[in-house]
Protein backbone atom coordinates (compact mmCIF):
# COMPACT_ATOMS: atom_id res chain seq x y z
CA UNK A 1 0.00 0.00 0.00
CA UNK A 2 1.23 3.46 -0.97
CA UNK A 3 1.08 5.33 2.19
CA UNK A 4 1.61 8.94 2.48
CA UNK A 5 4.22 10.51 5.34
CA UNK A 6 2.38 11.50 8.69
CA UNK A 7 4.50 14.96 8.09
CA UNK A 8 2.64 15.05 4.66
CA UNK A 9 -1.23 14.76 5.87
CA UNK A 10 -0.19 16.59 8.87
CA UNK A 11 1.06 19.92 6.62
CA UNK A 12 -2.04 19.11 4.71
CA UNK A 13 -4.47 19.85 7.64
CA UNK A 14 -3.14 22.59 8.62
CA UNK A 15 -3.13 24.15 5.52
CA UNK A 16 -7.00 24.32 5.77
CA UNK A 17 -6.56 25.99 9.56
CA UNK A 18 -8.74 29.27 9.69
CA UNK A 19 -10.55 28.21 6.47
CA UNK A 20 -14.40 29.82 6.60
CA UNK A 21 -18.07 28.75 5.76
CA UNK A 22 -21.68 30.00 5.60
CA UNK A 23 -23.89 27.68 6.88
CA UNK A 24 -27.98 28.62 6.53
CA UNK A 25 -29.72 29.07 9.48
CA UNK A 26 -32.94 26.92 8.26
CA UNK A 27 -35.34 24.34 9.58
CA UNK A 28 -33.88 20.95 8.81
CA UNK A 29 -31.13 18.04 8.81
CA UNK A 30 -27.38 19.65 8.39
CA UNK A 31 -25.66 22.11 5.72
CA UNK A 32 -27.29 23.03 3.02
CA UNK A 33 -26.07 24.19 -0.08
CA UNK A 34 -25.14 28.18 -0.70
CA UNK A 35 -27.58 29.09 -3.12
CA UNK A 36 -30.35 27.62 -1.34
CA UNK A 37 -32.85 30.16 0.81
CA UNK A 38 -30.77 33.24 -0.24
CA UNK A 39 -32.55 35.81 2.49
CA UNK A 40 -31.86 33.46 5.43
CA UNK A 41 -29.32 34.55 7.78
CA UNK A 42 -26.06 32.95 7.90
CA UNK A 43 -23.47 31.23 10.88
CA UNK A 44 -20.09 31.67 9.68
CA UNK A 45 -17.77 29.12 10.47
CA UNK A 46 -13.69 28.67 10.91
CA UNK A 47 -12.11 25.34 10.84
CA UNK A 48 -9.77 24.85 13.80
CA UNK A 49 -8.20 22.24 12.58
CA UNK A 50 -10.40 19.19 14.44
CA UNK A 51 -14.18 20.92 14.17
CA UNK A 52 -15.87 23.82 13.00
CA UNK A 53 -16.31 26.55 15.51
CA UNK A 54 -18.80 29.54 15.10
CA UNK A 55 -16.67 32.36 13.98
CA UNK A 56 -19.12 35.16 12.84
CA UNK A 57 -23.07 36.20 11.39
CA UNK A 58 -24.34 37.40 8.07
CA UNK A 59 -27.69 38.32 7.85
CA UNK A 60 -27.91 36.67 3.91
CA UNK A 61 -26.01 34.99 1.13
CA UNK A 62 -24.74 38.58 -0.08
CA UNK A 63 -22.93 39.80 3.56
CA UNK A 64 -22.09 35.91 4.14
CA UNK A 65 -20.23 36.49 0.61
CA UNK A 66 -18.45 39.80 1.79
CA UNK A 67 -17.43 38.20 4.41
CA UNK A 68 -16.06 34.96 2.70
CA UNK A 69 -14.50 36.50 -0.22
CA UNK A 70 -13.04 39.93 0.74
CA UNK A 71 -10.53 39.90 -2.08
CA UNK A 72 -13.67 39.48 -4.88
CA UNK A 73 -14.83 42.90 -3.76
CA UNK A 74 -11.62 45.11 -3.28
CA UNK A 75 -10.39 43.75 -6.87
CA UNK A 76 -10.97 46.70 -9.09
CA UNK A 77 -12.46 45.25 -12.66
CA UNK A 78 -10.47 45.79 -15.37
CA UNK A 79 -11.86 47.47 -18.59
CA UNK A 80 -10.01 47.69 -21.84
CA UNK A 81 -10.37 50.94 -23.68
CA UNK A 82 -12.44 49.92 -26.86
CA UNK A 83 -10.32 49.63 -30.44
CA UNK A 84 -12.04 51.45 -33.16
CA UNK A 85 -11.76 49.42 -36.39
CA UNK A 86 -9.03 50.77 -38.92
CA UNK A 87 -8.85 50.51 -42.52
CA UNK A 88 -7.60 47.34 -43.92
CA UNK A 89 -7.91 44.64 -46.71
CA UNK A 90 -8.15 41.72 -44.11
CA UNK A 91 -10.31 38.97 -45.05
CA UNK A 92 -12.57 39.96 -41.89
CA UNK A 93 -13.13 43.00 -43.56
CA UNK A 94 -16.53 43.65 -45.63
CA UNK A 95 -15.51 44.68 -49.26
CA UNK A 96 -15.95 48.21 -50.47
């Protein structure tokens, strides 16, 4: 059997220390997905490396995102200047 290094899973692990998730506050049987009941309010989570701990609150899906992915919202979107066509003989071009 190909067994991995203890030192291996170990760095693995803690790699995902301090990772966060939304979790629905809704009637019913564990997590649910993200894009289900969008207005509900939200328990945000951190993984401490053996459980997940509460860690926060979002009122809905949109704060629980803002709080999940601060780096989406800070990124300023990048627009390229548009290219005006120029004359040409290309065989894109339409004939005169």
């Amino acid at each position: 059997m190909d067994d991995e290094p203890l030192s291996d899973w170990a760095a693995r692990r803690d790699a995902k220390i301090g990772r966060l998730r939304a979790v629905p506050l809704v009637p019913g049987e564990g997590p649910k997905g993200s894009h289900l009941y969008p207005a509900a309010p939200r328990v945000i989570q951190r993984w401490n490396g053996y459980a997940w701990e509460p860690h926060g609150f979002a009122s809905d899906l949109a704060e629980a995102k803002r709080i999940l992915y601060p780096e989406a919202i800070t990124r300023p979107a990048v627009v390229s200047a548009p290219q005006p066509l120029r004359s040409g003989t290309g065989k894109h071009r339409k004939p005169r």
